[in-house]
PDB file of N, CA and C in Angstrom:
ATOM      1  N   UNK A   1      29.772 -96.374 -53.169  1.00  0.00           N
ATOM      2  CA  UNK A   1      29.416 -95.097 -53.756  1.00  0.00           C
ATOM      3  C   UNK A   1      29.923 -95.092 -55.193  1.00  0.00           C
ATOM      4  N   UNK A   2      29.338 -94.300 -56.222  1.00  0.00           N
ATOM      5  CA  UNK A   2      29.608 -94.732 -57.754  1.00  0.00           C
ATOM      6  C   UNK A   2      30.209 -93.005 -57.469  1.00  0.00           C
ATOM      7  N   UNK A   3      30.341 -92.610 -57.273  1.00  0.00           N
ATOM      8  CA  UNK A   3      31.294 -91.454 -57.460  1.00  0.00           C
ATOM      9  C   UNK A   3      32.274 -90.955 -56.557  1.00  0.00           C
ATOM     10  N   UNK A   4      33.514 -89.847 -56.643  1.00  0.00           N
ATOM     11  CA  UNK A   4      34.558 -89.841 -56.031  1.00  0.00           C
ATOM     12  C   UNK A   4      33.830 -88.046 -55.650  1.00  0.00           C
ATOM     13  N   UNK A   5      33.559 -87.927 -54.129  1.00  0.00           N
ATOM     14  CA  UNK A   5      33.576 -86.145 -53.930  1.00  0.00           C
ATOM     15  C   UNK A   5      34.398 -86.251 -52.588  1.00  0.00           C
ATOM     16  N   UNK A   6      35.490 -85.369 -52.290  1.00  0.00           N
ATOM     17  CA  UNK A   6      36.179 -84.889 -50.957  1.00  0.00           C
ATOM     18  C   UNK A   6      36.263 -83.767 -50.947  1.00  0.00           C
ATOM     19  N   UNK A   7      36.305 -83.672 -50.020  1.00  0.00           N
ATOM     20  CA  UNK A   7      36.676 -82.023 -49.262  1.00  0.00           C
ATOM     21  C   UNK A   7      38.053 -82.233 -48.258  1.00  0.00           C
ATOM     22  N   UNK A   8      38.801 -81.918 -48.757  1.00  0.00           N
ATOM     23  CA  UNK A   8      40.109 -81.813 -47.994  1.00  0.00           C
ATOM     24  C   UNK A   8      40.897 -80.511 -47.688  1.00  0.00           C
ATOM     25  N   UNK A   9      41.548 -80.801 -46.481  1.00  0.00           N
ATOM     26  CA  UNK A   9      42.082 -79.354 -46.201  1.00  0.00           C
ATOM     27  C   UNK A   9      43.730 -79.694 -46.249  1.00  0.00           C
ATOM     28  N   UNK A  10      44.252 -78.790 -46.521  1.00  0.00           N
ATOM     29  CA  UNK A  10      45.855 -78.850 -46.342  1.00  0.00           C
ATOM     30  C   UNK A  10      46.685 -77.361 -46.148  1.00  0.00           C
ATOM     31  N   UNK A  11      47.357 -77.233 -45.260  1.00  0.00           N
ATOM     32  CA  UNK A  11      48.012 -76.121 -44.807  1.00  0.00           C
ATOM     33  C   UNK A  11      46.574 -74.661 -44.763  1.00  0.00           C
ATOM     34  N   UNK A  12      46.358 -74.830 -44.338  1.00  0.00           N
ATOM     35  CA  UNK A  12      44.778 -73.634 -44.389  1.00  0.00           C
ATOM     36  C   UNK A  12      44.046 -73.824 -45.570  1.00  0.00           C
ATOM     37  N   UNK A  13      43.803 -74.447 -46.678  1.00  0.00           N
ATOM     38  CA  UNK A  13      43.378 -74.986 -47.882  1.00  0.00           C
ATOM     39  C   UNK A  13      42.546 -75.466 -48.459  1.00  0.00           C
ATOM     40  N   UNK A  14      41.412 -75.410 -48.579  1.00  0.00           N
ATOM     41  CA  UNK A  14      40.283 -76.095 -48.898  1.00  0.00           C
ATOM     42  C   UNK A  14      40.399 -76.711 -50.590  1.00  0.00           C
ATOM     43  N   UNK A  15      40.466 -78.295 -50.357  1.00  0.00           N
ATOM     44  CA  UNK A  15      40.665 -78.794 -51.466  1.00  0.00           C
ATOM     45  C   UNK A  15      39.000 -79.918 -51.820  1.00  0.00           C
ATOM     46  N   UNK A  16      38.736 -79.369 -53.220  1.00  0.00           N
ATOM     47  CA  UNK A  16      37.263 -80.343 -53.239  1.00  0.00           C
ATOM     48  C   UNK A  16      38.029 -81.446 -54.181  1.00  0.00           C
ATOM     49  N   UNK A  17      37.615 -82.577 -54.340  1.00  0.00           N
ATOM     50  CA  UNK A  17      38.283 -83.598 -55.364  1.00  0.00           C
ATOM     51  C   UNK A  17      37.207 -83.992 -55.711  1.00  0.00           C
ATOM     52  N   UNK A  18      36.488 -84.512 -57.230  1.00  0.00           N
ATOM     53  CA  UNK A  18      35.643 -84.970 -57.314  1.00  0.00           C
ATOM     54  C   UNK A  18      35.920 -85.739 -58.704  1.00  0.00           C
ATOM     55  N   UNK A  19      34.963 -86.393 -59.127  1.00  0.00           N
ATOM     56  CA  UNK A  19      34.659 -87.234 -60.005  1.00  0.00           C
ATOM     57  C   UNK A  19      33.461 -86.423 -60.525  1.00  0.00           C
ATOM     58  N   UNK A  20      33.548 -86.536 -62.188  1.00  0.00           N
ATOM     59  CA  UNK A  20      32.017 -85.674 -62.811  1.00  0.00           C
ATOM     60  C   UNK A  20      30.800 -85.915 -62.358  1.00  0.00           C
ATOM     61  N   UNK A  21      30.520 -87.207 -62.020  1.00  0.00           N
ATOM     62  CA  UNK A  21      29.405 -87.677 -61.273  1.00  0.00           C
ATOM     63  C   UNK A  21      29.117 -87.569 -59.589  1.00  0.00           C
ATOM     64  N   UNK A  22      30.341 -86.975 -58.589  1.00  0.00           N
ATOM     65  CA  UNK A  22      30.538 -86.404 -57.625  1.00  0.00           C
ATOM     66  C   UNK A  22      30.229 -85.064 -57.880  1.00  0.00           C
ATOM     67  N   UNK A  23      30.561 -83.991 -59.216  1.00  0.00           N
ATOM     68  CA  UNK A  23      30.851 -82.806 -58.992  1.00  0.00           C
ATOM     69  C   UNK A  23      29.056 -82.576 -59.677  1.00  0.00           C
ATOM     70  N   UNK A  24      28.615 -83.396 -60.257  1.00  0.00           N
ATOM     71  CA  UNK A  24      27.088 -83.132 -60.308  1.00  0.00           C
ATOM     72  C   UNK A  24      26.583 -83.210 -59.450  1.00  0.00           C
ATOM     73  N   UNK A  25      26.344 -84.037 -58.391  1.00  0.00           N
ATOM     74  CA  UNK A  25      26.173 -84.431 -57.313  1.00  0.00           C
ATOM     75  C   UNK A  25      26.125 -83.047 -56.509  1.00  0.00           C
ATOM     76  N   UNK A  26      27.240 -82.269 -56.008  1.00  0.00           N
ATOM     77  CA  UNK A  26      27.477 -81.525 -55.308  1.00  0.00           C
ATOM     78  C   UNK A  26      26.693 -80.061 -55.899  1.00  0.00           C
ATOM     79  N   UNK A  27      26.903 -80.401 -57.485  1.00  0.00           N
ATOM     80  CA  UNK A  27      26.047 -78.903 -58.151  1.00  0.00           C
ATOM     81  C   UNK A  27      24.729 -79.065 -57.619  1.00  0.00           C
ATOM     82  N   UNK A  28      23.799 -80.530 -57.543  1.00  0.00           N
ATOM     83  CA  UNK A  28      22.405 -80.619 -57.696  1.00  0.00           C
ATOM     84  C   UNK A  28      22.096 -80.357 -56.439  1.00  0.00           C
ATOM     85  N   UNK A  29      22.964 -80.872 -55.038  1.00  0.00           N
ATOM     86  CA  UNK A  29      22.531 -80.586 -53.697  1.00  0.00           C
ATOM     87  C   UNK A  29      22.912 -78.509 -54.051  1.00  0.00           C
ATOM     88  N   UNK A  30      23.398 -77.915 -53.933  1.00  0.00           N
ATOM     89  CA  UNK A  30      23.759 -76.806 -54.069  1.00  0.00           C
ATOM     90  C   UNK A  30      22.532 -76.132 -54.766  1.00  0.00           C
ATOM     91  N   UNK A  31      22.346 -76.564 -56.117  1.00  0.00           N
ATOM     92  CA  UNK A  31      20.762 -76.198 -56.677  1.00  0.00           C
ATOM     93  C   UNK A  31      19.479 -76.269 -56.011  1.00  0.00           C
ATOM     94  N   UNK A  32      19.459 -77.455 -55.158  1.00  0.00           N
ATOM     95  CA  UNK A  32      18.174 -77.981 -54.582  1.00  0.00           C
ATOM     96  C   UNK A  32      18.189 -76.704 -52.861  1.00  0.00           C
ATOM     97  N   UNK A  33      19.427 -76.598 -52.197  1.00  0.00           N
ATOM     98  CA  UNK A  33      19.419 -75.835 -51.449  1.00  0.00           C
ATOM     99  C   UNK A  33      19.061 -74.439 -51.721  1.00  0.00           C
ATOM    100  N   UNK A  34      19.407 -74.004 -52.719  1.00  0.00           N
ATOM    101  CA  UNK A  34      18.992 -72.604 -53.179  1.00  0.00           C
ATOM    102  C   UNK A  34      17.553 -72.390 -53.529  1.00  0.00           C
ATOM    103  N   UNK A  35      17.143 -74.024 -54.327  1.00  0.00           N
ATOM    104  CA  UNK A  35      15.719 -73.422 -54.618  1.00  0.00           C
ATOM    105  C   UNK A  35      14.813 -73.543 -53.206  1.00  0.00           C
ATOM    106  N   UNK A  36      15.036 -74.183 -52.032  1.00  0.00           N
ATOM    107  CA  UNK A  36      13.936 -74.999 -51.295  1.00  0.00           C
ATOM    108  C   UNK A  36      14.305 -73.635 -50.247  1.00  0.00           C
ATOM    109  N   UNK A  37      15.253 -72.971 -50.601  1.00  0.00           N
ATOM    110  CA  UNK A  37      15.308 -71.637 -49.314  1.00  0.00           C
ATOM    111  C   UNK A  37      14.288 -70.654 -48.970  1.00  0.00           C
ATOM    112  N   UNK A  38      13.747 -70.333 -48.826  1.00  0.00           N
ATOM    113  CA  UNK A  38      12.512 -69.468 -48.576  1.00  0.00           C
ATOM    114  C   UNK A  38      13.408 -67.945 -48.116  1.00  0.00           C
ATOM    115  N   UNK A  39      12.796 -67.123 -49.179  1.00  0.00           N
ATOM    116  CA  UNK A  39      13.039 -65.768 -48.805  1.00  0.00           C
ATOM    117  C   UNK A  39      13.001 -65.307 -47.243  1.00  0.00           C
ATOM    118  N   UNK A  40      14.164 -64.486 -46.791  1.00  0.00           N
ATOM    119  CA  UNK A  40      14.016 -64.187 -45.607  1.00  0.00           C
ATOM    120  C   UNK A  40      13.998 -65.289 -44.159  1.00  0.00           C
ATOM    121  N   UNK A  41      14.438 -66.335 -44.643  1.00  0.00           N
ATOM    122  CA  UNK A  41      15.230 -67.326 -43.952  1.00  0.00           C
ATOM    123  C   UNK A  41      16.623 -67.903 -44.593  1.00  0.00           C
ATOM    124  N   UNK A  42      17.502 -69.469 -43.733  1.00  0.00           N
ATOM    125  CA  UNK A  42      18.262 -69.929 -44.137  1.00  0.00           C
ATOM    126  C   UNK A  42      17.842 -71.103 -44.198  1.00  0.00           C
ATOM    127  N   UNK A  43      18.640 -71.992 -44.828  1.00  0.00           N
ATOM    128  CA  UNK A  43      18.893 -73.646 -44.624  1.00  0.00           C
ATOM    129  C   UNK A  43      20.399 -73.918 -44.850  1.00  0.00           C
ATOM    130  N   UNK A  44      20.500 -75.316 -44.800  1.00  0.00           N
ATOM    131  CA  UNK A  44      21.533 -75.830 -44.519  1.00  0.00           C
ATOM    132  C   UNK A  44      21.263 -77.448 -45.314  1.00  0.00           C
ATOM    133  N   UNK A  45      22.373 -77.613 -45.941  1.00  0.00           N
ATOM    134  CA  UNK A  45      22.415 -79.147 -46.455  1.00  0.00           C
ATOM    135  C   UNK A  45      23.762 -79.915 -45.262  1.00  0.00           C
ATOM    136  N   UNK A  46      23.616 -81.110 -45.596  1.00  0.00           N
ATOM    137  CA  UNK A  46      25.254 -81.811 -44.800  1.00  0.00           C
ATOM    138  C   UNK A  46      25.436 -82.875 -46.048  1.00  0.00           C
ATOM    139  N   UNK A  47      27.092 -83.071 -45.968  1.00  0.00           N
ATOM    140  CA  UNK A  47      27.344 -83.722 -46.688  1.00  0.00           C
ATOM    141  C   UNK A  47      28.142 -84.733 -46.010  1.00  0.00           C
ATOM    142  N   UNK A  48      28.337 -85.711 -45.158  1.00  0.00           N
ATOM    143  CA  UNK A  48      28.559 -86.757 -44.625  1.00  0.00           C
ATOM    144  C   UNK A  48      29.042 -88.248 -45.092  1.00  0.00           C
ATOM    145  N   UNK A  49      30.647 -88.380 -44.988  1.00  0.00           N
ATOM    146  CA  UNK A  49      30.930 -89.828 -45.190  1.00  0.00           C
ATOM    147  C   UNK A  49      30.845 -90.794 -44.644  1.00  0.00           C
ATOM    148  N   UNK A  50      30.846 -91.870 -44.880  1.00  0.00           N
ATOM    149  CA  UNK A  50      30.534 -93.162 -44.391  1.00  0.00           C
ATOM    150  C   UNK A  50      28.403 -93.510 -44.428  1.00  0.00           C
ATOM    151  N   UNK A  51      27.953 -92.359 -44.613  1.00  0.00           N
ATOM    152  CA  UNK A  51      26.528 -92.551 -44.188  1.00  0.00           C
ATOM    153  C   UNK A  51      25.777 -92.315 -45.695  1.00  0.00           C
ATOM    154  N   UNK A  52      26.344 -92.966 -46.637  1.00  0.00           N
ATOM    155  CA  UNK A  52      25.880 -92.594 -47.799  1.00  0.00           C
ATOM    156  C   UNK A  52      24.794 -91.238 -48.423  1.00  0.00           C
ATOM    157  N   UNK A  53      25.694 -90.160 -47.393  1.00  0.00           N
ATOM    158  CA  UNK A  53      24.771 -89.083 -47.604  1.00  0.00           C
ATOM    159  C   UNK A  53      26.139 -87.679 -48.430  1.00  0.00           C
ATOM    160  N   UNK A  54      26.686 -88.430 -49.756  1.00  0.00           N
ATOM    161  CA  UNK A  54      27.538 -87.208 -50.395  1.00  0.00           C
ATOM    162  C   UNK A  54      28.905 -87.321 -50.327  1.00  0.00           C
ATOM    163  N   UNK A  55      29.648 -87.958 -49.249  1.00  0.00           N
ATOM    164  CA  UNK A  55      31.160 -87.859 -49.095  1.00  0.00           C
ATOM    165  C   UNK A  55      32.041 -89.271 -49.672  1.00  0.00           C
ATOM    166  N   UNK A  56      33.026 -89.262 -50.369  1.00  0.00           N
ATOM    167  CA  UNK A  56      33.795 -90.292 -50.303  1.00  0.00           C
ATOM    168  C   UNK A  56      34.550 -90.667 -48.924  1.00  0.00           C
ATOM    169  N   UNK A  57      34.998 -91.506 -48.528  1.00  0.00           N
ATOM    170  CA  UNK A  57      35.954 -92.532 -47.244  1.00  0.00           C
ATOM    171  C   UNK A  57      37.135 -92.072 -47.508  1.00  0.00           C
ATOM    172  N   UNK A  58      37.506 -92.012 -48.752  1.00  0.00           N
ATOM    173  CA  UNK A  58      39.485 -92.096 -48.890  1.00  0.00           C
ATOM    174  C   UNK A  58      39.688 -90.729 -49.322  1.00  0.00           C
ATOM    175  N   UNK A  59      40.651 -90.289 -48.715  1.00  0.00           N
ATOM    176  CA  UNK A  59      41.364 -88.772 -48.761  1.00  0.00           C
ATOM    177  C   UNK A  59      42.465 -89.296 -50.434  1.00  0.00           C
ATOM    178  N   UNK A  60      42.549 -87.907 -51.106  1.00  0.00           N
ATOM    179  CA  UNK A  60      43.257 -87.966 -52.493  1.00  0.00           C
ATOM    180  C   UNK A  60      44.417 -87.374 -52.428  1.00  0.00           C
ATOM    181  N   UNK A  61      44.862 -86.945 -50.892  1.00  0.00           N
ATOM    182  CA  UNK A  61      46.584 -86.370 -50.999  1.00  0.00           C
ATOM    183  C   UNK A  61      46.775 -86.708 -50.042  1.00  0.00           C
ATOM    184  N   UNK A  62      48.130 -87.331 -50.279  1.00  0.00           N
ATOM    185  CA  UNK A  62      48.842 -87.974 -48.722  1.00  0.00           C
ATOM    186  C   UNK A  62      48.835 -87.055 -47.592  1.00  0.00           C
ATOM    187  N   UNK A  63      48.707 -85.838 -47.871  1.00  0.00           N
ATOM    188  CA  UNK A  63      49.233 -84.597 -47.242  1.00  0.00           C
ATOM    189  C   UNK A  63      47.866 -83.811 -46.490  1.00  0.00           C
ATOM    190  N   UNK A  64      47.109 -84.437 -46.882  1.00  0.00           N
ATOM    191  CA  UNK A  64      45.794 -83.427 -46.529  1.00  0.00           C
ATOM    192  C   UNK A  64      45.233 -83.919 -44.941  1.00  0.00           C
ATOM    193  N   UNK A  65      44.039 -83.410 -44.688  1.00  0.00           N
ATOM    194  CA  UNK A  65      42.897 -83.928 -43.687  1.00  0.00           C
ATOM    195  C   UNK A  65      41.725 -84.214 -44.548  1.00  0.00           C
ATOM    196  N   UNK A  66      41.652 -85.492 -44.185  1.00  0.00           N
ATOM    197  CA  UNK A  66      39.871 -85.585 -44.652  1.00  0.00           C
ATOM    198  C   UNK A  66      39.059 -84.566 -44.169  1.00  0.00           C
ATOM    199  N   UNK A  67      38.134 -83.852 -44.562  1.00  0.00           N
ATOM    200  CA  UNK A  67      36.869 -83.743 -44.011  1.00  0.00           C
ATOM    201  C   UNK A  67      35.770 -84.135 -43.741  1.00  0.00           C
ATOM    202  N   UNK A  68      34.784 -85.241 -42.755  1.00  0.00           N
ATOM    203  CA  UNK A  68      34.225 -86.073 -43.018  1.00  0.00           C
ATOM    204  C   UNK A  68      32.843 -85.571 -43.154  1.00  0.00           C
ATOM    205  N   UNK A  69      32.640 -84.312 -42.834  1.00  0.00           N
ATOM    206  CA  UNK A  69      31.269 -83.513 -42.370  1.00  0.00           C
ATOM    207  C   UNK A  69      31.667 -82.209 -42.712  1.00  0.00           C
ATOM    208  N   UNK A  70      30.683 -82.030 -44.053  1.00  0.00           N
ATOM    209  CA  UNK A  70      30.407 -80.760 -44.597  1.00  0.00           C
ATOM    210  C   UNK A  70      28.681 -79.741 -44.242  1.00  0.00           C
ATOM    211  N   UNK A  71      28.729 -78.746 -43.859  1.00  0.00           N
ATOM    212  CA  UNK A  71      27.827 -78.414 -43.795  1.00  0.00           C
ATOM    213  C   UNK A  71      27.657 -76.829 -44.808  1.00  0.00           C
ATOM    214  N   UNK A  72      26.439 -76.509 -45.456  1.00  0.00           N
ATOM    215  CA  UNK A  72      26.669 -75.175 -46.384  1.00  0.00           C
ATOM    216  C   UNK A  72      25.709 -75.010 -46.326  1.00  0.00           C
ATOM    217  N   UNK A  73      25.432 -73.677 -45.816  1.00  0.00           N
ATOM    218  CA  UNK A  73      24.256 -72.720 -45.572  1.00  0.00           C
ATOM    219  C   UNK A  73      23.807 -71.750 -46.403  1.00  0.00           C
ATOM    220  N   UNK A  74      22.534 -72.029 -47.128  1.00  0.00           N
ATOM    221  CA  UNK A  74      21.991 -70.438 -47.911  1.00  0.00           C
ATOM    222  C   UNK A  74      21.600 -69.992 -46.908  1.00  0.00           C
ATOM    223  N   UNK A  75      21.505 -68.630 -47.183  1.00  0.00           N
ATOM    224  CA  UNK A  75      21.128 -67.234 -46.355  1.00  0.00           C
ATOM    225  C   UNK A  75      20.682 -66.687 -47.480  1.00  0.00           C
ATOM    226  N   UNK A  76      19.002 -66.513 -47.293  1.00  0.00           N
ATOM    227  CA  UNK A  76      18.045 -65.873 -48.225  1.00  0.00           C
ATOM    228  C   UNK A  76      17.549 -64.561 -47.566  1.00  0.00           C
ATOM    229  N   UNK A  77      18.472 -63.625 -48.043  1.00  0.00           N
ATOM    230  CA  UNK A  77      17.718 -62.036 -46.939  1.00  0.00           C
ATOM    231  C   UNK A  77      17.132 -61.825 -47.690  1.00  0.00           C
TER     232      UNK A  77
END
């Protein structure tokens, strides 16, 4: 993967770590979900490591939990 994106949790915590080319990454899925939503429904993207679908493998604080499976839902009322 050419970029660094995590989602880590620590003590109740949601930590994102990224690399500029991770944190575009995450803006463009986020953009593309909003536009492809259809009024008066939802969708859902996943962001998944190991399956070259968005996530980095290696956690960035000794202290954290990986998250390996992200999921984020628009809700278009």
């Amino acid at each position: 993967m050419e970029y660094l994106l995590t989602f880590e949790l620590e003590n109740e915590e949601l930590t994102i770590h990224g690399s500029p080319k991770g944190l575009q990454h995450l803006a463009q899925q986020l953009e593309n979900l909003i536009k492809f939503t259809k009024k008066g429904n939802f969708d859902h993207i996943h962001l998944i490591e190991d399956l070259n679908l968005g996530l980095s493998s290696e956690k960035q604080s000794e202290k954290s939990e990986l998250i390996n499976h992200v999921k984020i839902y628009c809700w278009n009322n």
